[in-house]
PDB file of N, CA and C in Angstrom:
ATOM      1  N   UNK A   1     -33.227 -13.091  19.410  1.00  0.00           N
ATOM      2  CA  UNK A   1     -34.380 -13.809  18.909  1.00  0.00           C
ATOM      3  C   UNK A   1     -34.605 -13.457  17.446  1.00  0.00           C
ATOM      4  N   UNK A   2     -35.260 -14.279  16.605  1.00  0.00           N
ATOM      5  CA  UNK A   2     -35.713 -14.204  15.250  1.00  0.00           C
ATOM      6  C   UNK A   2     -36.833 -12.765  15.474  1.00  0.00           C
ATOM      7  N   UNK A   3     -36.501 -12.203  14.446  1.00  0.00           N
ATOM      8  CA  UNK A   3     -38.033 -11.194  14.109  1.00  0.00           C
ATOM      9  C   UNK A   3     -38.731 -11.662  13.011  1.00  0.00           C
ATOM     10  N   UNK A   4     -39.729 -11.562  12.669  1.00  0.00           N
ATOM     11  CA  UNK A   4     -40.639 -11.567  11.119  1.00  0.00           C
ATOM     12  C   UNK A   4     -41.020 -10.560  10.899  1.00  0.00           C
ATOM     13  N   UNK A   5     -40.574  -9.913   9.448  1.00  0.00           N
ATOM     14  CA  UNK A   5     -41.289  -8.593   8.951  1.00  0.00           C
ATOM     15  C   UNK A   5     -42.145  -8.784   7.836  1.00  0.00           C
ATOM     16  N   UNK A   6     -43.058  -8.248   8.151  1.00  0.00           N
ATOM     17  CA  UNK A   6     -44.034  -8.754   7.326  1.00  0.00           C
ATOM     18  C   UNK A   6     -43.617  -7.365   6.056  1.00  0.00           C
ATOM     19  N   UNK A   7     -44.496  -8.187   4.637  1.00  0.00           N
ATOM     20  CA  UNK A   7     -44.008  -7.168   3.601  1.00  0.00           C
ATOM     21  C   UNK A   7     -44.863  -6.158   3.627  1.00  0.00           C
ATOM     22  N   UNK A   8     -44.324  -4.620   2.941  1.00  0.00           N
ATOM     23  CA  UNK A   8     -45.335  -3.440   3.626  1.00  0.00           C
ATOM     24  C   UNK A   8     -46.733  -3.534   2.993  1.00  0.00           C
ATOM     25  N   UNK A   9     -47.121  -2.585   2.148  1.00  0.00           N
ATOM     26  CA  UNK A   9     -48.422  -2.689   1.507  1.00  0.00           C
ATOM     27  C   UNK A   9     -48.010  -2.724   0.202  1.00  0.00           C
ATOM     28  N   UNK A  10     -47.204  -2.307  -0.150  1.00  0.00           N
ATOM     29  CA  UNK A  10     -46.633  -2.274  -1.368  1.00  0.00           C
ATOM     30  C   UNK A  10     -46.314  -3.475  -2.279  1.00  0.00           C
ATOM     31  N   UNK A  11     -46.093  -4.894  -1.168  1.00  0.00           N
ATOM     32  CA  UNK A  11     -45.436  -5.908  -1.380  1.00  0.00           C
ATOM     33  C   UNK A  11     -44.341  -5.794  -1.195  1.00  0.00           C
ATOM     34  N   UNK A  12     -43.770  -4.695  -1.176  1.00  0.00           N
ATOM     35  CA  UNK A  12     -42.315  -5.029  -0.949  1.00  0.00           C
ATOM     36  C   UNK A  12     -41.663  -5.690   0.280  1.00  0.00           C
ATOM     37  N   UNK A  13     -40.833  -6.317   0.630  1.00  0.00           N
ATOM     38  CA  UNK A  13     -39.840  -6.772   1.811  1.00  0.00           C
ATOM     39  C   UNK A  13     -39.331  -5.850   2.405  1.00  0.00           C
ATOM     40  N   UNK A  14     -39.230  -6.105   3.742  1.00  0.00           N
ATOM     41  CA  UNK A  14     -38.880  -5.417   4.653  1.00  0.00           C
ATOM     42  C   UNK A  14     -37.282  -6.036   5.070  1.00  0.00           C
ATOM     43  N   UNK A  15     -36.794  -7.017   4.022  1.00  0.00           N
ATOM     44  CA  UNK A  15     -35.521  -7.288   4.586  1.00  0.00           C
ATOM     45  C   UNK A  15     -34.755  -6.599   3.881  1.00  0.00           C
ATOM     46  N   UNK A  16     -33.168  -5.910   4.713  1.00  0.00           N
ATOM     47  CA  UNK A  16     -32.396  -5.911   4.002  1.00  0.00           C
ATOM     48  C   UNK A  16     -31.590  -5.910   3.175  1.00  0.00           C
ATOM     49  N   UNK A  17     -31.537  -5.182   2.171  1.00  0.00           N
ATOM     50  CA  UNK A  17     -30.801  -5.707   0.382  1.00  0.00           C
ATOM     51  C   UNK A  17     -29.669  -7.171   0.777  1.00  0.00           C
ATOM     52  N   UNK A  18     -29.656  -7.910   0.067  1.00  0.00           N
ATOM     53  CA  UNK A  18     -28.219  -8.895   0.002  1.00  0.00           C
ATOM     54  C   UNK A  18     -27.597  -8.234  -0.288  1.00  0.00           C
ATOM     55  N   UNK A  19     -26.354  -8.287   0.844  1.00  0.00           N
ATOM     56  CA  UNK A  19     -24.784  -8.142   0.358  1.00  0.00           C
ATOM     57  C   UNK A  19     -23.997  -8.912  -0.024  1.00  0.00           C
ATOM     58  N   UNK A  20     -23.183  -8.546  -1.527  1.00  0.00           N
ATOM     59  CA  UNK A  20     -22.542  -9.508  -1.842  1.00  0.00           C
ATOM     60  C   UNK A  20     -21.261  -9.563  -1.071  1.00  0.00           C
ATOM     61  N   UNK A  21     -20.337 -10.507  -1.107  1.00  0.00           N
ATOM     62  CA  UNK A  21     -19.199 -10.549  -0.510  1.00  0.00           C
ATOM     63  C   UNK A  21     -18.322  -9.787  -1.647  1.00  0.00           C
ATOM     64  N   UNK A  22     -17.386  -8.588  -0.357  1.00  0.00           N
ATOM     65  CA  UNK A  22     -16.108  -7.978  -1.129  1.00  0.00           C
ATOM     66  C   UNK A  22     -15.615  -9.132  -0.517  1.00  0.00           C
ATOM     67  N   UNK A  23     -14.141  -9.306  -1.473  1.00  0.00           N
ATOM     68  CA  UNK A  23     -13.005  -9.440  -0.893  1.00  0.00           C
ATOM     69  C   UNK A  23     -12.340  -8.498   0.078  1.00  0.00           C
ATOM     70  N   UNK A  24     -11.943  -8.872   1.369  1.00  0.00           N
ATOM     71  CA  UNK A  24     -11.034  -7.983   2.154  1.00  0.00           C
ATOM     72  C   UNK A  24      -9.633  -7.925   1.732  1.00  0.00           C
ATOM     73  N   UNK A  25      -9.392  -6.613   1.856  1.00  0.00           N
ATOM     74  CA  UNK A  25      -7.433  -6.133   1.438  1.00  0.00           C
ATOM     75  C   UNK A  25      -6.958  -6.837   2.367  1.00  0.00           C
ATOM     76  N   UNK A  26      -5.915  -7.179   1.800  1.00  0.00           N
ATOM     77  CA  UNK A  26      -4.309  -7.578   2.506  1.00  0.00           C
ATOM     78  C   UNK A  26      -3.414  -6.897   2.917  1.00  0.00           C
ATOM     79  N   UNK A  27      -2.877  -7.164   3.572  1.00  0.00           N
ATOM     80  CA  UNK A  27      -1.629  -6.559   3.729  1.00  0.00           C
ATOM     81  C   UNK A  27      -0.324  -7.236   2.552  1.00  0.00           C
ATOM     82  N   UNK A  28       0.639  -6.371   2.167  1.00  0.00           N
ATOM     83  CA  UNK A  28       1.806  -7.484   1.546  1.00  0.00           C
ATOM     84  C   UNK A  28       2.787  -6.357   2.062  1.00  0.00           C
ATOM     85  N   UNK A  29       3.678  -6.949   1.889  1.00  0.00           N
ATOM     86  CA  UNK A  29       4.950  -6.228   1.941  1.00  0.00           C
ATOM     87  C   UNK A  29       5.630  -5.805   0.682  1.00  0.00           C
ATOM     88  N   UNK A  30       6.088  -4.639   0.236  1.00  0.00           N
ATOM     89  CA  UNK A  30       6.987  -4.951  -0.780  1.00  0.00           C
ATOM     90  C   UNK A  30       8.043  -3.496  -0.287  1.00  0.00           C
ATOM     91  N   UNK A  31       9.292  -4.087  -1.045  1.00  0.00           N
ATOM     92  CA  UNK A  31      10.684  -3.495  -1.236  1.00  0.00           C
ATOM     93  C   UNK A  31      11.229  -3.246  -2.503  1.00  0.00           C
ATOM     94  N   UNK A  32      11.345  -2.013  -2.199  1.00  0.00           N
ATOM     95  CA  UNK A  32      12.555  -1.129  -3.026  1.00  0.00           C
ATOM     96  C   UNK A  32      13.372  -1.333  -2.818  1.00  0.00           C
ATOM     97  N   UNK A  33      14.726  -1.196  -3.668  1.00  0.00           N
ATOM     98  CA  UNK A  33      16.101  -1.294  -3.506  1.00  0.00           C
ATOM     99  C   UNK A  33      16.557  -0.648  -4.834  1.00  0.00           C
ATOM    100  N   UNK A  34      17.308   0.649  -4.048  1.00  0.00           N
ATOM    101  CA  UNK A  34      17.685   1.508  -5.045  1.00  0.00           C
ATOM    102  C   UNK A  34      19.691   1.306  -5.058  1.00  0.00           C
ATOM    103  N   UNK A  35      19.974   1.382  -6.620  1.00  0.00           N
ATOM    104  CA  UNK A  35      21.684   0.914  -6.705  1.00  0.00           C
ATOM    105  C   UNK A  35      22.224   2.166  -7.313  1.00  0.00           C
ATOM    106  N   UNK A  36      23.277   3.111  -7.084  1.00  0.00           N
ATOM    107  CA  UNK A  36      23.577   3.776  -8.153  1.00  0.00           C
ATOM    108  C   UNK A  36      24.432   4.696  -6.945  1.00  0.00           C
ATOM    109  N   UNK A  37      25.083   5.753  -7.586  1.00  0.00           N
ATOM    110  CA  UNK A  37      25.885   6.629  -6.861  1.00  0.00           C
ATOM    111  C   UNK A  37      25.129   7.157  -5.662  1.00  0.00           C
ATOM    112  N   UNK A  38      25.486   7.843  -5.089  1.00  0.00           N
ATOM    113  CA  UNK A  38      24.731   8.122  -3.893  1.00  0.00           C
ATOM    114  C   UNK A  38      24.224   9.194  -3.953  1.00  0.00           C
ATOM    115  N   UNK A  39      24.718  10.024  -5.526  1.00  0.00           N
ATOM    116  CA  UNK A  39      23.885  11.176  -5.829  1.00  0.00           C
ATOM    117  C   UNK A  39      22.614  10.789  -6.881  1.00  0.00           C
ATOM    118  N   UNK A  40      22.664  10.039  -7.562  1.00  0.00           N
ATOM    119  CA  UNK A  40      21.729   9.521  -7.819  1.00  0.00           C
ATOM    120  C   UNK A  40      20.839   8.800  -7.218  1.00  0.00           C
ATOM    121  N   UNK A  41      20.860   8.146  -5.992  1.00  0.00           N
ATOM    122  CA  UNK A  41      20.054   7.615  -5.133  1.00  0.00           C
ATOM    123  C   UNK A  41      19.179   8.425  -4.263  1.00  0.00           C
ATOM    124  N   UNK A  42      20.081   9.995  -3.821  1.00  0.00           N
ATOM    125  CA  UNK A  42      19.650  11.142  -3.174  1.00  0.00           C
ATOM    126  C   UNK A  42      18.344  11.698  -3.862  1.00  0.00           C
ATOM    127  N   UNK A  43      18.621  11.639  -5.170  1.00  0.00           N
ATOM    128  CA  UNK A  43      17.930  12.137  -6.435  1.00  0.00           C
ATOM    129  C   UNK A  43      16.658  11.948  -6.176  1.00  0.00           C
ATOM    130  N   UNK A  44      16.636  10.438  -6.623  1.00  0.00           N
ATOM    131  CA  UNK A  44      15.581   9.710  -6.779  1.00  0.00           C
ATOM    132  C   UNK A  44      14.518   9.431  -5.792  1.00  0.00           C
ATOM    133  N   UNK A  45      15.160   9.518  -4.276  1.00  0.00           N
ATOM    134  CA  UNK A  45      14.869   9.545  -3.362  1.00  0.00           C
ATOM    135  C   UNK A  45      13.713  10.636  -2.864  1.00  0.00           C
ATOM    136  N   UNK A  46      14.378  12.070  -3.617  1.00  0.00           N
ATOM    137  CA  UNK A  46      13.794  13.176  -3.198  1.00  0.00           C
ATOM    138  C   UNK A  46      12.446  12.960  -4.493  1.00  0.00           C
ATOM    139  N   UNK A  47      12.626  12.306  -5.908  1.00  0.00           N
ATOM    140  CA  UNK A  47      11.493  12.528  -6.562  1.00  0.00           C
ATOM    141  C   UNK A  47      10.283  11.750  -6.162  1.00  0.00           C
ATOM    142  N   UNK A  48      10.694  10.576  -5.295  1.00  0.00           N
ATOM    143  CA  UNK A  48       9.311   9.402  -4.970  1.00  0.00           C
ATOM    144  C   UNK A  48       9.157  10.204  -4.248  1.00  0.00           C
ATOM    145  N   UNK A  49       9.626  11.159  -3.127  1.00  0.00           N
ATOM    146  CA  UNK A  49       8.741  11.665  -2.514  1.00  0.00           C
ATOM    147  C   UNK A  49       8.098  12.808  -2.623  1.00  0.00           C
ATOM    148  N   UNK A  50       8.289  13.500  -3.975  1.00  0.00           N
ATOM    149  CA  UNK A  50       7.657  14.778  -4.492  1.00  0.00           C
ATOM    150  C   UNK A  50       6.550  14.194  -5.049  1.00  0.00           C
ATOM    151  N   UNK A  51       6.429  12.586  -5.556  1.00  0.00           N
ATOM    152  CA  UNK A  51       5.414  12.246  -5.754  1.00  0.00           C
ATOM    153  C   UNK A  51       4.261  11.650  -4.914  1.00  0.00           C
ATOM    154  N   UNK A  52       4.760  12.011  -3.662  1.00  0.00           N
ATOM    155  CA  UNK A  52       4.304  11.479  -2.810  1.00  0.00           C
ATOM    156  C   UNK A  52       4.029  10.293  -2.222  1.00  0.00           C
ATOM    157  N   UNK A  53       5.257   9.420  -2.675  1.00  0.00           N
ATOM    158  CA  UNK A  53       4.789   7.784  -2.370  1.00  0.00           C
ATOM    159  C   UNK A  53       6.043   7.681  -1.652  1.00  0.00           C
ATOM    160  N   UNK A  54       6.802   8.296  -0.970  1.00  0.00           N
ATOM    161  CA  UNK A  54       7.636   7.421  -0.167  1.00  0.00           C
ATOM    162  C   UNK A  54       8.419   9.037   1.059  1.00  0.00           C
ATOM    163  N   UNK A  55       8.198   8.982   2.195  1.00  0.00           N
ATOM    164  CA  UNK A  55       8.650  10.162   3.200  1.00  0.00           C
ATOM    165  C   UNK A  55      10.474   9.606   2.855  1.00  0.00           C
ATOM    166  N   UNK A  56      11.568  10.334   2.474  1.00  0.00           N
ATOM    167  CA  UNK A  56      12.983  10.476   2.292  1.00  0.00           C
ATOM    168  C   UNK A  56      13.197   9.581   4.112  1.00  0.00           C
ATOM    169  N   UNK A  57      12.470   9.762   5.007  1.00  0.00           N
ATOM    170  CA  UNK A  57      12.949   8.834   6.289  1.00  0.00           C
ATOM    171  C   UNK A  57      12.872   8.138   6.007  1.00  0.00           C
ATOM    172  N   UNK A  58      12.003   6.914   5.228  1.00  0.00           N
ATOM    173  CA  UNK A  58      11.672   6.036   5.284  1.00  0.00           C
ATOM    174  C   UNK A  58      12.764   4.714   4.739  1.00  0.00           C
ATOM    175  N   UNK A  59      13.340   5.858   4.002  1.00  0.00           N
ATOM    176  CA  UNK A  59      14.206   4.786   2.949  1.00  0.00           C
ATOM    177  C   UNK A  59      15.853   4.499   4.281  1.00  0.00           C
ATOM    178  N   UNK A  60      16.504   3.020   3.848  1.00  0.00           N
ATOM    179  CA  UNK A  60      17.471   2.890   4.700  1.00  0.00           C
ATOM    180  C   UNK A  60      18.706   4.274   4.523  1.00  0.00           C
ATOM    181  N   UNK A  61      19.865   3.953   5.723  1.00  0.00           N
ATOM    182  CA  UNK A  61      20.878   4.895   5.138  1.00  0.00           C
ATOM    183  C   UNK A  61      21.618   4.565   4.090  1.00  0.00           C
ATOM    184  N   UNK A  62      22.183   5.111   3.012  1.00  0.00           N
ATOM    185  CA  UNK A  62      22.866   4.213   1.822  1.00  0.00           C
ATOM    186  C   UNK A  62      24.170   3.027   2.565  1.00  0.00           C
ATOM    187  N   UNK A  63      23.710   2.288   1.509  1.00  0.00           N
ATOM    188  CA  UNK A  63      24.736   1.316   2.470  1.00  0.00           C
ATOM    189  C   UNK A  63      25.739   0.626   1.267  1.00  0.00           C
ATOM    190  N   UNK A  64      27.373   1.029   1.069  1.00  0.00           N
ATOM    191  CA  UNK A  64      28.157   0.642  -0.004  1.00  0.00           C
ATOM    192  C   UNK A  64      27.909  -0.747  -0.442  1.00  0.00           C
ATOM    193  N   UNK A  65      27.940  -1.099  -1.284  1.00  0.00           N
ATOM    194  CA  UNK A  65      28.710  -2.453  -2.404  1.00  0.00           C
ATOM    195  C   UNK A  65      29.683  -2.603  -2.398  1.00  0.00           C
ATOM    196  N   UNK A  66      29.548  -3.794  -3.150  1.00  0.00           N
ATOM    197  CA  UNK A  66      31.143  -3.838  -3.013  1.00  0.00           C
ATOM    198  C   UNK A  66      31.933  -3.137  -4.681  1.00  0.00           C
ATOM    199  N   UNK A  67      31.233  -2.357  -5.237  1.00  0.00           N
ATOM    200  CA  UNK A  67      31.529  -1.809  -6.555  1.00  0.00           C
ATOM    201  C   UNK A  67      31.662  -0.469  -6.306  1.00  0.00           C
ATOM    202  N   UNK A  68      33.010   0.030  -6.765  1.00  0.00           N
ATOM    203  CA  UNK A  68      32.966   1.335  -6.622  1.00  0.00           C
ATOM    204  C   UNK A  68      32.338   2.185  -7.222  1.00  0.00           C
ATOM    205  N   UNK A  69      31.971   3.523  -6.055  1.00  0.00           N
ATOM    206  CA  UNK A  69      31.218   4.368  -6.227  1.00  0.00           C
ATOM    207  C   UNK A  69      29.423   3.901  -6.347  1.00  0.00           C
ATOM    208  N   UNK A  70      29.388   2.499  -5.942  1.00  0.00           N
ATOM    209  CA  UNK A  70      27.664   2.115  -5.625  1.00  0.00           C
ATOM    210  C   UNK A  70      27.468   1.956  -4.083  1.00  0.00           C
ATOM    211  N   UNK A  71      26.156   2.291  -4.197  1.00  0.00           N
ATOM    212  CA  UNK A  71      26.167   2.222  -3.144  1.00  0.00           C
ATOM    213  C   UNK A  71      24.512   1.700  -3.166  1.00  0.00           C
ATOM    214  N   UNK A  72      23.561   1.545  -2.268  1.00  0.00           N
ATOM    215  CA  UNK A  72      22.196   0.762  -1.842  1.00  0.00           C
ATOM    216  C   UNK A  72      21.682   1.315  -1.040  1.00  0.00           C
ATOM    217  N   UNK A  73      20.015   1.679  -1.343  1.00  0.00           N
ATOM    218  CA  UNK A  73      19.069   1.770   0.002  1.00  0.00           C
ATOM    219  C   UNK A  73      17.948   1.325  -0.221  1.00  0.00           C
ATOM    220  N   UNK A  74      17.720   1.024   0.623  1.00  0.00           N
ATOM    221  CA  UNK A  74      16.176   0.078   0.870  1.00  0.00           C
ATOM    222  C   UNK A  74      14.945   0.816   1.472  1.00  0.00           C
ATOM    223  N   UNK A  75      13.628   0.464   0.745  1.00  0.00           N
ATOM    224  CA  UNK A  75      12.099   1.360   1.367  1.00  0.00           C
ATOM    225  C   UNK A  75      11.778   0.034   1.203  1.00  0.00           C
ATOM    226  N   UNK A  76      10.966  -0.777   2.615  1.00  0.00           N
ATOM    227  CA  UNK A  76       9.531  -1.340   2.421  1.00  0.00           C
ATOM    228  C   UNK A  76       9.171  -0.476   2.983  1.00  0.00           C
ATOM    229  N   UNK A  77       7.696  -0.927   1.678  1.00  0.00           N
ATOM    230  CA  UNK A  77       6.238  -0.408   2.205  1.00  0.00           C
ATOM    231  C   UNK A  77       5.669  -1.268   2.210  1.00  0.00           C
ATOM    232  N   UNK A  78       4.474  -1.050   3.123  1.00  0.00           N
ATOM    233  CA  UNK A  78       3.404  -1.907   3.078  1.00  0.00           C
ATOM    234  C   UNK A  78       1.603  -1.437   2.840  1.00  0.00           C
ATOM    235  N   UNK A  79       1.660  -2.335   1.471  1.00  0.00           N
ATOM    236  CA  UNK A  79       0.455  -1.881   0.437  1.00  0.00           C
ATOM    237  C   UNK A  79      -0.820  -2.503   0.680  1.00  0.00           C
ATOM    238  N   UNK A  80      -1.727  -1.856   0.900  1.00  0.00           N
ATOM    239  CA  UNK A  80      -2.887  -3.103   0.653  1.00  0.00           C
ATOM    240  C   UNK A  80      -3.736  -3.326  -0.193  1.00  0.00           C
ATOM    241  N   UNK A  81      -3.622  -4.893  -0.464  1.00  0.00           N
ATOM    242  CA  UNK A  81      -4.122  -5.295  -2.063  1.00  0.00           C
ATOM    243  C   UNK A  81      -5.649  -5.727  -1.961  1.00  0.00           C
ATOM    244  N   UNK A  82      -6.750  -5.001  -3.034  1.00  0.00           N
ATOM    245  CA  UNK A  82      -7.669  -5.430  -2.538  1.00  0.00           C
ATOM    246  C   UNK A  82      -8.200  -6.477  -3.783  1.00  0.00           C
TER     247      UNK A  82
END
């Protein structure tokens, strides 16, 4: 049911402040893809996660090219954009 609040003595309202609308976060996806020797990929691997943005599980197992001595691994994450 409806209520009515009456205003106090003060005049003031007894309603609620307005809330404005946030935007709600998203989800997105995004991917890494790291190219380079596989000691350099190891590398790099271990520094995103000293920085704390990526657990070394997360990323795929290196996976060759067709160029010698390259090789590929892949991290999605998923970020949310607000």
């Amino acid at each position: 049911m409806f209520e009515y609040l009456e205003p106090d003595a003060s005049g003031a309202s007894n309603f609620p402040p307005a809330q404005h609308s946030q935007p709600q976060p998203r989800s997105e996806r995004l991917r890494h893809l790291l190219y380079g020797s596989r000691a350099a990929i190891d590398r790099t691997i271990k520094i995103l996660h000293a920085y704390g943005y990526a657990d070394p599980n997360d990323w795929s197992d290196p996976i060759p090219t067709d160029q010698p001595n390259q090789w590929m691994a892949i991290l999605t994450k998923i970020l949310l954009i607000e």
